[in-house]
C-alpha atoms as a PDB file:
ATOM      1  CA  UNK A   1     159.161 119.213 -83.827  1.00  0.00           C
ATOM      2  CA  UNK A   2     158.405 116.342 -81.918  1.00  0.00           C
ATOM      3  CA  UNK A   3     155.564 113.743 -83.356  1.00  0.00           C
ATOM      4  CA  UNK A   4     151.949 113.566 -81.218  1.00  0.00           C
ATOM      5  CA  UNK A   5     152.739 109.982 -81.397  1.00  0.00           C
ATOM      6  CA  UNK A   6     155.707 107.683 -82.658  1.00  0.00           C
ATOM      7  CA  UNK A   7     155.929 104.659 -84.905  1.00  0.00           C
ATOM      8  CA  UNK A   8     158.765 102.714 -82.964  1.00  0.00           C
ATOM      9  CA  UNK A   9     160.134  99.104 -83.331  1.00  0.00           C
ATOM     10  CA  UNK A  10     158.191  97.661 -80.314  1.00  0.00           C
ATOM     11  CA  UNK A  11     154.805  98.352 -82.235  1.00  0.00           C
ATOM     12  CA  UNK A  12     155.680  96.094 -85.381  1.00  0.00           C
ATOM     13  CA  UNK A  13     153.205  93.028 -85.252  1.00  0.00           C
ATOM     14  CA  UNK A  14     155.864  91.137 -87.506  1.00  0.00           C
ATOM     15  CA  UNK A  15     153.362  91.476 -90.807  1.00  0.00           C
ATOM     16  CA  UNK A  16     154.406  94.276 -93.007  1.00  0.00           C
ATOM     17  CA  UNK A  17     151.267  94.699 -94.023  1.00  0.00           C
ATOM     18  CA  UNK A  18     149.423  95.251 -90.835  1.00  0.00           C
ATOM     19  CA  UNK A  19     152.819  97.625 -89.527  1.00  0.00           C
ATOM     20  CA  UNK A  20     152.196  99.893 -92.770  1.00  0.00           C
ATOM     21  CA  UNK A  21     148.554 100.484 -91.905  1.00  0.00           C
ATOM     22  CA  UNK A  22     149.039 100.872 -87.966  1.00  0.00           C
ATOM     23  CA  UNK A  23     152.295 103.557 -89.432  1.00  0.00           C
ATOM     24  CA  UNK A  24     149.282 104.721 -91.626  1.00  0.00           C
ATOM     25  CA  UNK A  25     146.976 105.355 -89.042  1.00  0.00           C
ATOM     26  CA  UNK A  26     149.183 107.196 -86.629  1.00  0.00           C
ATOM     27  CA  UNK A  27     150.352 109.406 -89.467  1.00  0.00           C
ATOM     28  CA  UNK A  28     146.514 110.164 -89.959  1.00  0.00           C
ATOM     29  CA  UNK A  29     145.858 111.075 -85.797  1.00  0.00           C
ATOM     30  CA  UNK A  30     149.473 112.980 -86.304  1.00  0.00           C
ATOM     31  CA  UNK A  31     147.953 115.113 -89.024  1.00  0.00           C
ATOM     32  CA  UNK A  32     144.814 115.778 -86.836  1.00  0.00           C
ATOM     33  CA  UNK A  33     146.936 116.799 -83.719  1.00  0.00           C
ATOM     34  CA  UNK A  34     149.058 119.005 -86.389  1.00  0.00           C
ATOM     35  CA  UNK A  35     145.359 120.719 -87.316  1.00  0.00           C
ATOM     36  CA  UNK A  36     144.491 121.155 -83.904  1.00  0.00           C
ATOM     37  CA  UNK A  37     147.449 122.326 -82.044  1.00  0.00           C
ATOM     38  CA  UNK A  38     148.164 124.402 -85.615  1.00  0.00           C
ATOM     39  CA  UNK A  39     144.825 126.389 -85.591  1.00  0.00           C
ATOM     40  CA  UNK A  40     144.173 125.494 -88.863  1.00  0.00           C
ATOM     41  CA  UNK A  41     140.376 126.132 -90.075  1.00  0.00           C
ATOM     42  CA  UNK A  42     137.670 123.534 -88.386  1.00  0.00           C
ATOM     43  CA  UNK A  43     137.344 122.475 -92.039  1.00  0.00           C
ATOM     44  CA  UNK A  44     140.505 121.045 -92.398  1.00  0.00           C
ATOM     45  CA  UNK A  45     140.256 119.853 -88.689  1.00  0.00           C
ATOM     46  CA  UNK A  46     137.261 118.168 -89.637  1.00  0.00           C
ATOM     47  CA  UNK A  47     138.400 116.692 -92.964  1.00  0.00           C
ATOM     48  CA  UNK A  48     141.581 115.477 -91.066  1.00  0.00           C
ATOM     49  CA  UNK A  49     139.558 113.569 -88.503  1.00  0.00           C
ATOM     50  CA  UNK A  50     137.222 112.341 -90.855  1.00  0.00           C
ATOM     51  CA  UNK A  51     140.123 110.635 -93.050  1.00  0.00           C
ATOM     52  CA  UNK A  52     141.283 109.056 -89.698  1.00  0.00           C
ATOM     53  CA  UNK A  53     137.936 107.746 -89.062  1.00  0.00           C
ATOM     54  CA  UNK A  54     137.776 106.329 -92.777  1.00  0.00           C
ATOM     55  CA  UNK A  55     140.883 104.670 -92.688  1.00  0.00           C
ATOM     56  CA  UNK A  56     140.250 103.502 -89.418  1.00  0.00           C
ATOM     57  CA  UNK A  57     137.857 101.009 -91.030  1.00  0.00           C
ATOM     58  CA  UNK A  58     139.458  99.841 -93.489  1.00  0.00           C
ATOM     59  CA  UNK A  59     142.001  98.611 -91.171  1.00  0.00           C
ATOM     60  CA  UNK A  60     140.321  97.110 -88.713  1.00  0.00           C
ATOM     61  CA  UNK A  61     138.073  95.721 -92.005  1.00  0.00           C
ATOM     62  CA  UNK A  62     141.349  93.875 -92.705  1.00  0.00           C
ATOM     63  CA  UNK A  63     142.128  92.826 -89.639  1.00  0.00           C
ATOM     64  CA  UNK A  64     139.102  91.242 -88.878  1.00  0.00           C
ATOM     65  CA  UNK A  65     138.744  89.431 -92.401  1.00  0.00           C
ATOM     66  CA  UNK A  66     142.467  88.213 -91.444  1.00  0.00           C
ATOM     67  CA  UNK A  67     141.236  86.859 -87.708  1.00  0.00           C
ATOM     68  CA  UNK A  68     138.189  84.818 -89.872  1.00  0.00           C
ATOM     69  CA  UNK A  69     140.187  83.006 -92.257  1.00  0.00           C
ATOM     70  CA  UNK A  70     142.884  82.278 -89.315  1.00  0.00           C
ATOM     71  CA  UNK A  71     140.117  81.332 -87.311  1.00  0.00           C
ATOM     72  CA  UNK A  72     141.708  83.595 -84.531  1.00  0.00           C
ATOM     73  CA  UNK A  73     139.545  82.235 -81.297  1.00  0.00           C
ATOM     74  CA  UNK A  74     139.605  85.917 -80.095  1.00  0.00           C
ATOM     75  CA  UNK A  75     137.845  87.637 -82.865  1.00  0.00           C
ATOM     76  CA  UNK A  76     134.544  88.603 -80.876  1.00  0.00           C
ATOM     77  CA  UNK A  77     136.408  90.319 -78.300  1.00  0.00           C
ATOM     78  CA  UNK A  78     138.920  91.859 -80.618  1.00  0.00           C
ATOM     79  CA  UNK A  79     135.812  93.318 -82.740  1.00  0.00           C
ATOM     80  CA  UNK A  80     134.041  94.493 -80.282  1.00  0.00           C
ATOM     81  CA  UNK A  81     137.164  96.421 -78.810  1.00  0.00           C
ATOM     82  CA  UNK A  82     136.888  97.844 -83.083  1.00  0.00           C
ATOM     83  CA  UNK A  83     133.196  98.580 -82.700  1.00  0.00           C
ATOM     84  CA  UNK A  84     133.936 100.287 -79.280  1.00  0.00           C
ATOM     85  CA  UNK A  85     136.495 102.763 -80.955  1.00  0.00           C
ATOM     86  CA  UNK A  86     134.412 103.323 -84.205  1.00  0.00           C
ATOM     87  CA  UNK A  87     131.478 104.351 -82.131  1.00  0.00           C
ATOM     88  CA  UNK A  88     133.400 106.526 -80.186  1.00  0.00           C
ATOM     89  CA  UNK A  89     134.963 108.213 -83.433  1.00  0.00           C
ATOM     90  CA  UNK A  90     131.421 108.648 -84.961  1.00  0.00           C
ATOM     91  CA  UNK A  91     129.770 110.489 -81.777  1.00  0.00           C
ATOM     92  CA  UNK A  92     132.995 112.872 -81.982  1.00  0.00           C
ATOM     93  CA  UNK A  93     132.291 113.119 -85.435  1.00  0.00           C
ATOM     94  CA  UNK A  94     128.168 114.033 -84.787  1.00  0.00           C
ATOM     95  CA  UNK A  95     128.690 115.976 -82.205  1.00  0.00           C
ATOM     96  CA  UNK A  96     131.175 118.433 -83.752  1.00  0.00           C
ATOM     97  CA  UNK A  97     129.019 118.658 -86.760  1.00  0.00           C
ATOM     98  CA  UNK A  98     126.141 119.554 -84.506  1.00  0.00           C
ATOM     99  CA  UNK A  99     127.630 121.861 -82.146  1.00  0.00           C
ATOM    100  CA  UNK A 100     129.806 123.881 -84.695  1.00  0.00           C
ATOM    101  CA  UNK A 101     131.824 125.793 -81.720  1.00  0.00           C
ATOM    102  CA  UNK A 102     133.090 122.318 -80.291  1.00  0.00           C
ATOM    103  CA  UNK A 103     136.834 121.808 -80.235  1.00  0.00           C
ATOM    104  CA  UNK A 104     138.490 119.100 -81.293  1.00  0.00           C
ATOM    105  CA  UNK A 105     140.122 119.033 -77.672  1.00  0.00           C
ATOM    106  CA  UNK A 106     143.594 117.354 -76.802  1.00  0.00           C
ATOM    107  CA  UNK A 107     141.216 115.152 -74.558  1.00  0.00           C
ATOM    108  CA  UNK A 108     140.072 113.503 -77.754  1.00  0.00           C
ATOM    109  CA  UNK A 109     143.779 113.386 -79.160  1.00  0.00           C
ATOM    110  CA  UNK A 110     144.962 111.619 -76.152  1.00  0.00           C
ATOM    111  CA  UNK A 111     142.388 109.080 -75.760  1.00  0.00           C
ATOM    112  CA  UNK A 112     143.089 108.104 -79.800  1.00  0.00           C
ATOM    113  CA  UNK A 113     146.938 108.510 -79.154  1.00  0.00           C
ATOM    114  CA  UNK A 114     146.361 105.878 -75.727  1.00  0.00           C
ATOM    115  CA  UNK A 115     143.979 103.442 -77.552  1.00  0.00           C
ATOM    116  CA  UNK A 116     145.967 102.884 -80.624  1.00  0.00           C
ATOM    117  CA  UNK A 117     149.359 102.298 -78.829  1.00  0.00           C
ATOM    118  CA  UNK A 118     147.841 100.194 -76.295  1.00  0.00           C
ATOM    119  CA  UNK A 119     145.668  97.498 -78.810  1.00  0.00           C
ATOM    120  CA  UNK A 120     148.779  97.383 -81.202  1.00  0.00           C
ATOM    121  CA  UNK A 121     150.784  96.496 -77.906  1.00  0.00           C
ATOM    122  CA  UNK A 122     148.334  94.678 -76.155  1.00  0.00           C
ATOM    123  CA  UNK A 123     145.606  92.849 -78.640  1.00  0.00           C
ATOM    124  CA  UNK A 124     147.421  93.153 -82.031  1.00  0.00           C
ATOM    125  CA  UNK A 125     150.593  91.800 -80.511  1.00  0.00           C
ATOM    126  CA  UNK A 126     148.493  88.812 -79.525  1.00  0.00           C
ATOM    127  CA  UNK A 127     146.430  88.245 -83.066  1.00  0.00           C
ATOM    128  CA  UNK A 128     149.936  88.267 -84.911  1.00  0.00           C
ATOM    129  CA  UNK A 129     151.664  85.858 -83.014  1.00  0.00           C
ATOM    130  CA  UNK A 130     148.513  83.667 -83.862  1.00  0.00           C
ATOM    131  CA  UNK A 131     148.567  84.208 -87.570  1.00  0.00           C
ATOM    132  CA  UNK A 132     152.297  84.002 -87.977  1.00  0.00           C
ATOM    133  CA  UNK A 133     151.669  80.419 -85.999  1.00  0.00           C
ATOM    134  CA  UNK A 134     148.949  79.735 -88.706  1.00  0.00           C
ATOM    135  CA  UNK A 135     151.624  80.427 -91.593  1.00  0.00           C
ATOM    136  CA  UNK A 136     150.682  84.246 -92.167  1.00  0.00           C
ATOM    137  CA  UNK A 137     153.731  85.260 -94.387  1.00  0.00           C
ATOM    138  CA  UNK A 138     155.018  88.409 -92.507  1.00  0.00           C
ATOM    139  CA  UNK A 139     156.184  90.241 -96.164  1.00  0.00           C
ATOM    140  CA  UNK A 140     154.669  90.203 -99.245  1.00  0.00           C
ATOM    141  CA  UNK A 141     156.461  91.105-102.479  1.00  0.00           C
ATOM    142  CA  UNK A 142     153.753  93.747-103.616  1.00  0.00           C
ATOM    143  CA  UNK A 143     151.679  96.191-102.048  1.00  0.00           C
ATOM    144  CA  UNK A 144     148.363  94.910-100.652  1.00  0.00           C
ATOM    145  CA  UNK A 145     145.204  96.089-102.001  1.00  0.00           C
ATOM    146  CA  UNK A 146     143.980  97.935 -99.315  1.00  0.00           C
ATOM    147  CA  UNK A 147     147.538  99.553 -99.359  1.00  0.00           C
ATOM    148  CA  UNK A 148     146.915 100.698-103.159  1.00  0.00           C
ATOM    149  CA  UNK A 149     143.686 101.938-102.179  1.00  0.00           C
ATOM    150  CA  UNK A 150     144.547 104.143 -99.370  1.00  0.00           C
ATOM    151  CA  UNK A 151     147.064 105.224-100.850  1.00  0.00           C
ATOM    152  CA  UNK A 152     144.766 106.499-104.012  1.00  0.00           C
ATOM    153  CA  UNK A 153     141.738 107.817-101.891  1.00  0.00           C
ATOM    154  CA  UNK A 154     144.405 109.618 -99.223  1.00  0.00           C
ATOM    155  CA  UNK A 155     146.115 111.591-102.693  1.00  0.00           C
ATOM    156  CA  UNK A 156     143.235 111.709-104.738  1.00  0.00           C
ATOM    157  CA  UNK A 157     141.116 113.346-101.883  1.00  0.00           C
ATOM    158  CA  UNK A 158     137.803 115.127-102.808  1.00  0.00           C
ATOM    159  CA  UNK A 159     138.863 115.524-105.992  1.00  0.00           C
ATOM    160  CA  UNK A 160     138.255 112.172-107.158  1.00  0.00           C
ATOM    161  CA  UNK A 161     134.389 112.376-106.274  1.00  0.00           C
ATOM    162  CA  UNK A 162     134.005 115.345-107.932  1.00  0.00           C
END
């Protein structure tokens, strides 16, 4: 079966880092479409889309703490692009909470699919060549810590808080 959307070569920013939690993220909207298209219960949907919306943060938590100490001189613009998604995410998150009949529609899936390939193309492409200018080092010999956390909270699930 085909993937909703593709990690391919052309979306690598050059920073391992940065290409593990983009590969992250479109595993996570992968694993939504797979709920969706799968007719698994709204639960799951939910939980799916909710993990998406989590790790969303963190990322662009990252990447905005990286574009500060480069001193990238398009940060505002870049974080407000963030903001815009994040807002969007949390509306689709209230309003399918409120109006429990509400699909998680391939409408939705298609504008995350869209957004994320175009800013890693578009934006991302240009705040890498910027910190790779600065001396960002594009590989690191261990596993970041945002890495190591994701990766705990994303196996550990609900579990954990239990």
């Amino acid at each position: 079966m085909t993937q909703f959307v593709e990690w391919s070569a052309a979306l690598s920013v050059g920073i391992d880092e940065i290409d593990a939690q983009h590969q992250a993220l479109i595993d996570l909207i992968n694993e939504v479409q797979d709920a969706v298209v799968g007719g698994v219960a709204r639960e799951r949907q939910l939980d799916a889309l909710g993990r998406l919306a989590e790790y969303t943060k963190i990322h662009f938590a990252v990447e905005e703490s990286l574009m500060r100490i480069f001193g990238y001189p398009d940060y505002e613009r870049h974080k407000m692009q963030h903001e815009g998604l994040v807002r969007n995410m949390l509306e689709v998150q209230r309003r399918l909470a409120l109006e429990q009949e509400a699909p998680i529609d391939e409408g939705l899936m298609r504008h995350l699919k869209h957004w994320l390939l175009d800013h890693i193309l578009q934006s991302d492409q240009d705040y890498s060549r910027f910190f790779l200018a600065a001396g960002a080092l594009s590989r690191h010999q261990k596993p970041s810590w945002s890495t190591r956390m994701w990766d705990h909270l994303y196996f550990c699930g609900s579990k954990c808080w239990s």
